[in-house]
Protein backbone atom coordinates (compact mmCIF):
# COMPACT_ATOMS: atom_id res chain seq x y z
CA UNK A 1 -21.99 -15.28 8.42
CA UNK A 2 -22.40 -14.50 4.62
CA UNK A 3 -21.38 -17.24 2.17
CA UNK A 4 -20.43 -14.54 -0.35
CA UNK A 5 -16.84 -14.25 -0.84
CA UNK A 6 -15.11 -10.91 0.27
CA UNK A 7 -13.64 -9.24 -2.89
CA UNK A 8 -9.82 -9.92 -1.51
CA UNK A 9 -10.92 -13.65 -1.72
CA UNK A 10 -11.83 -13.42 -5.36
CA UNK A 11 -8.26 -12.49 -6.05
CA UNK A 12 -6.07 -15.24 -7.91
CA UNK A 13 -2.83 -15.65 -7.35
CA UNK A 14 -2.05 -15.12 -11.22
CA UNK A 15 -3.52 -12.09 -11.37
CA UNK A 16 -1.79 -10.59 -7.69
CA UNK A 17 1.54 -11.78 -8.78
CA UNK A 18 0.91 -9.92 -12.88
CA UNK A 19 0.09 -6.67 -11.30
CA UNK A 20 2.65 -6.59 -8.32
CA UNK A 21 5.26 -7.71 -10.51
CA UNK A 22 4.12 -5.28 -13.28
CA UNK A 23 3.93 -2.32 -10.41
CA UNK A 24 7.62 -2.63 -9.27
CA UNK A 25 9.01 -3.08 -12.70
CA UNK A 26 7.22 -0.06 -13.92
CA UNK A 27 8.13 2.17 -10.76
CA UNK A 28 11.90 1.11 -10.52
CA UNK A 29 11.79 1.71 -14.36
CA UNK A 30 11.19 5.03 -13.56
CA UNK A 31 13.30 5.54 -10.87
CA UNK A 32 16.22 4.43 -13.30
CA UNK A 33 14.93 6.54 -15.97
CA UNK A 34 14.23 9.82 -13.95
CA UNK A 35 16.17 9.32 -11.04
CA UNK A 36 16.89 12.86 -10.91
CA UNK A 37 13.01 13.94 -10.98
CA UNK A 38 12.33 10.98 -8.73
CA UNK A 39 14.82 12.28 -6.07
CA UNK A 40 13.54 15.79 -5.91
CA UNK A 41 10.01 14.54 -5.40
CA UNK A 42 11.46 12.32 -2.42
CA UNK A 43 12.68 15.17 -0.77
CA UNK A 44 9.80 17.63 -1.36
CA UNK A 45 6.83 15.33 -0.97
CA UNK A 46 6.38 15.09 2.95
CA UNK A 47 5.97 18.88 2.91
CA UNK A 48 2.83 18.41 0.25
CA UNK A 49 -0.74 19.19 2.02
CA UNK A 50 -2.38 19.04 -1.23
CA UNK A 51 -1.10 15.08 -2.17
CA UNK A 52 -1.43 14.02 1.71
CA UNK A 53 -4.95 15.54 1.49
CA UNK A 54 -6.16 13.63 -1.74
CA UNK A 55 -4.01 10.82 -0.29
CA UNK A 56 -5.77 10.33 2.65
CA UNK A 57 -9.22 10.95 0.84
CA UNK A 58 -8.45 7.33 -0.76
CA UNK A 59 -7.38 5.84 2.96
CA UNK A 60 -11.07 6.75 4.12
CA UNK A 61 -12.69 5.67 1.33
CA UNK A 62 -11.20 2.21 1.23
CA UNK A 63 -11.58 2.41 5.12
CA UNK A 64 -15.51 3.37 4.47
CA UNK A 65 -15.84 0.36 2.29
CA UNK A 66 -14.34 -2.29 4.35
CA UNK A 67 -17.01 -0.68 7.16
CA UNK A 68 -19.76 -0.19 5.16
CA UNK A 69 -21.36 -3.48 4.13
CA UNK A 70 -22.28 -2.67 0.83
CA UNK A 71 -23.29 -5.76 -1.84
CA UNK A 72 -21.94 -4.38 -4.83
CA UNK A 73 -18.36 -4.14 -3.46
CA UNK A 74 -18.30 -7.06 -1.84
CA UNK A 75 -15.47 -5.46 0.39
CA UNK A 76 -17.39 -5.34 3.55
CA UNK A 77 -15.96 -7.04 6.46
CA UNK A 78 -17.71 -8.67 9.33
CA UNK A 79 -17.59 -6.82 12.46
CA UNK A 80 -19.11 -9.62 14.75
CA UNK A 81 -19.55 -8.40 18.47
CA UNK A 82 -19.33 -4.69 16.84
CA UNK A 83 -21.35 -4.92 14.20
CA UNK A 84 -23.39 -1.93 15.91
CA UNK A 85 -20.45 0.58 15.48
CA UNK A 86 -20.73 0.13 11.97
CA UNK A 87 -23.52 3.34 11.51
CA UNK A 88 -20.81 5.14 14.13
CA UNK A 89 -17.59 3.96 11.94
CA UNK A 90 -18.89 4.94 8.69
CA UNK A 91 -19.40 8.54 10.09
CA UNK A 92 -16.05 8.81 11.37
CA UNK A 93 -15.02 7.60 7.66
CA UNK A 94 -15.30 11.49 6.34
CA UNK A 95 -15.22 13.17 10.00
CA UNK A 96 -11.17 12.54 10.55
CA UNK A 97 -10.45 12.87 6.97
CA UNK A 98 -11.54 16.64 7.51
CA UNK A 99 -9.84 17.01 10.87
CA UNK A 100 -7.14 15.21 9.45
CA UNK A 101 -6.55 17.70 6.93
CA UNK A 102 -7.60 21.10 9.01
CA UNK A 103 -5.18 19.95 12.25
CA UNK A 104 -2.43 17.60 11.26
CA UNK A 105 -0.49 20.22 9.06
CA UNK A 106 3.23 18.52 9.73
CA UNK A 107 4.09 15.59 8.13
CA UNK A 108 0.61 14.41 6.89
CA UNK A 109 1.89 12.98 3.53
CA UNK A 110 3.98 9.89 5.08
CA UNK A 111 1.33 9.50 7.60
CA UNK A 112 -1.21 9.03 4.47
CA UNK A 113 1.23 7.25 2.00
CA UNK A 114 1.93 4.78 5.36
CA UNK A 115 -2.17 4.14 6.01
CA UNK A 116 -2.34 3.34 2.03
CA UNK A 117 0.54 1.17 2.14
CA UNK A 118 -1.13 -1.11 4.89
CA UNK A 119 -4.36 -1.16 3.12
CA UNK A 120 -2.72 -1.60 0.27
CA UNK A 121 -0.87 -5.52 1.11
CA UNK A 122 -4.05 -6.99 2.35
CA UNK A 123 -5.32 -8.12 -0.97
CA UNK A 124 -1.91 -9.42 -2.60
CA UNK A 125 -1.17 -11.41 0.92
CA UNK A 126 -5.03 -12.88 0.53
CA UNK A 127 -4.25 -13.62 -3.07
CA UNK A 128 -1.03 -15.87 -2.02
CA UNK A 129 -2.55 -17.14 1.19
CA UNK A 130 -2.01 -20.52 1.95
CA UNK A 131 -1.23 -21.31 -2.25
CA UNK A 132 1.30 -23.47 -3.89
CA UNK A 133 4.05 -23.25 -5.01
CA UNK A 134 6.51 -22.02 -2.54
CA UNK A 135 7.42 -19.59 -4.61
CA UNK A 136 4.22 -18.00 -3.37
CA UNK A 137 6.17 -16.40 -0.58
CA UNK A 138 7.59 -13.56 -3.12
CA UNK A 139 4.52 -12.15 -1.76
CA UNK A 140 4.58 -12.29 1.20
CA UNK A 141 7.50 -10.86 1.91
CA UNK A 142 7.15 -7.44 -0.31
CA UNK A 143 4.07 -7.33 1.76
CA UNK A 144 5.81 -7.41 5.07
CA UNK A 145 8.51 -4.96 4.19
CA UNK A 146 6.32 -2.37 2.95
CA UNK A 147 4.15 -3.07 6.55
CA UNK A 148 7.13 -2.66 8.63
CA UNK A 149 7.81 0.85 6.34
CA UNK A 150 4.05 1.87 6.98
CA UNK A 151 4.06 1.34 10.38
CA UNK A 152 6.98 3.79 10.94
CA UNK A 153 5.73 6.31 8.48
CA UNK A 154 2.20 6.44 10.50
CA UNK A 155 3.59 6.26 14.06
CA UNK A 156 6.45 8.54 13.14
CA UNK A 157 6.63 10.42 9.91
CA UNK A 158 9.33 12.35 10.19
CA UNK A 159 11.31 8.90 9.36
CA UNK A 160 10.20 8.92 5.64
CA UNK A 161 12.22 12.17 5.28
CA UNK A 162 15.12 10.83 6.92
CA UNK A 163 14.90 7.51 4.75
CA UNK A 164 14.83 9.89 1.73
CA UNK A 165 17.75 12.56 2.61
CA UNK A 166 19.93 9.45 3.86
CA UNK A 167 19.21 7.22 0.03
CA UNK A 168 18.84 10.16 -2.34
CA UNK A 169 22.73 11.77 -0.78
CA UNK A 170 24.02 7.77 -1.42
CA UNK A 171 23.83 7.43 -5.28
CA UNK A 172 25.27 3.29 -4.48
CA UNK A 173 21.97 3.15 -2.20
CA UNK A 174 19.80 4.43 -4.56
CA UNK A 175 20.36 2.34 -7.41
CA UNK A 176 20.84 -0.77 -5.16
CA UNK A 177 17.56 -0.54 -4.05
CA UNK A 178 16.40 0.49 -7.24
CA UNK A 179 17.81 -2.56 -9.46
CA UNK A 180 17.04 -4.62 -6.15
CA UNK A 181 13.10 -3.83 -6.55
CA UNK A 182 13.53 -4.06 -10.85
CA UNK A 183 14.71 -7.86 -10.39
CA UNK A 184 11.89 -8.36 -7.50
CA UNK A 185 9.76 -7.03 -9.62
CA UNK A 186 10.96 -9.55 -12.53
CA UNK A 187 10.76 -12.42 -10.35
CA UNK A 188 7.34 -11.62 -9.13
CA UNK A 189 6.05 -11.80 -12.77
CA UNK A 190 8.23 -14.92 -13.88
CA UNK A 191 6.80 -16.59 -11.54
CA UNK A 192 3.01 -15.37 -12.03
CA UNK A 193 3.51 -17.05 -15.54
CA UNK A 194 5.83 -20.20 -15.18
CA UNK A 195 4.01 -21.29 -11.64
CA UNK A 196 1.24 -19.19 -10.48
CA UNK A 197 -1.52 -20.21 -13.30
């Protein structure tokens, strides 16, 4: 096994907890600020081919570099017993991205955002891994709400519609959640300076 450390591992805490918390407040911002923009794209955005398309281009890439053991990344991951497929697995990187895209013509967006999402955690829950302070665990459990969203999105998609119709008709939903992420989001980078450096 390589003694090189995988670039997820390189990841401080500090840094994880600056841009997460820097991400939500920035995104919720928005959603406060342009909530009507913001709740026409919810609604309209499952039915774009286009964004799933260039969506899912990313997935396969990132997927392609975890696969693909290639130095300068240091993002390849070790395969063990299947360390063979890897020729195989880097083929079928670009292969179902283009079936993908030419046969999955419902509800390919959520299925795409969902894949991203999961790829997505696996860095910020390596950069809090086993750390101190407790407060660590801000982390942690952003990550494994947006997996549990992911994982319905991919396995059914139709569900990210749903979500959207049922928040954007509640206007008391829709800013809850949206002030609720704005304070996470606060927290995240309070404590990313007062504990995490």
């Amino acid at each position: 096994m390589s003694s090189v450390l995988h670039a997820y591992e390189m990841i401080p805490l500090f840094q994880a907890g600056i841009v997460l918390g820097a991400a939500l407040i920035a995104g919720h911002a928005v959603m406060l600020l342009r909530a009507g923009w913001v709740q026409s794209v919810l609604l309209t955005v499952h039915r774009s081919h286009t964004l799933a398309a260039a969506l899912l281009a990313v997935d396969f890439l990132w997927i392609f570099l975890l696969v693909a053991d290639i130095p300068i990344t240091r993002m390849g991951v070790d395969l063990d017993l299947f360390a063979g497929l890897k020729p195989y697995l880097m083929l079928l990187c670009p292969l179902m991205w283009i079936l993908m895209i030419v046969y999955v013509k419902e509800q390919l967006f959520p299925r795409a955002l969902g894949l991203f999402l999961l790829l997505l955690v696996c860095p910020f829950l390596h950069a809090a891994f086993l750390e101190d302070p407790i407060t660590r665990l801000l982390i942690p459990v952003w990550a494994y709400a947006i997996i549990v969203l992911a994982l319905l999105w991919v396995a059914k998609p139709y569900l990210f519609h749903r979500m959207a119709e049922w928040i954007v008709a509640r206007r008391g939903v829709y800013e809850s959640l949206t002030w609720l992420g704005l304070m996470y989001g606060v927290a995240v980078l309070l404590c990313s300076f007062l504990f995490w450096r």
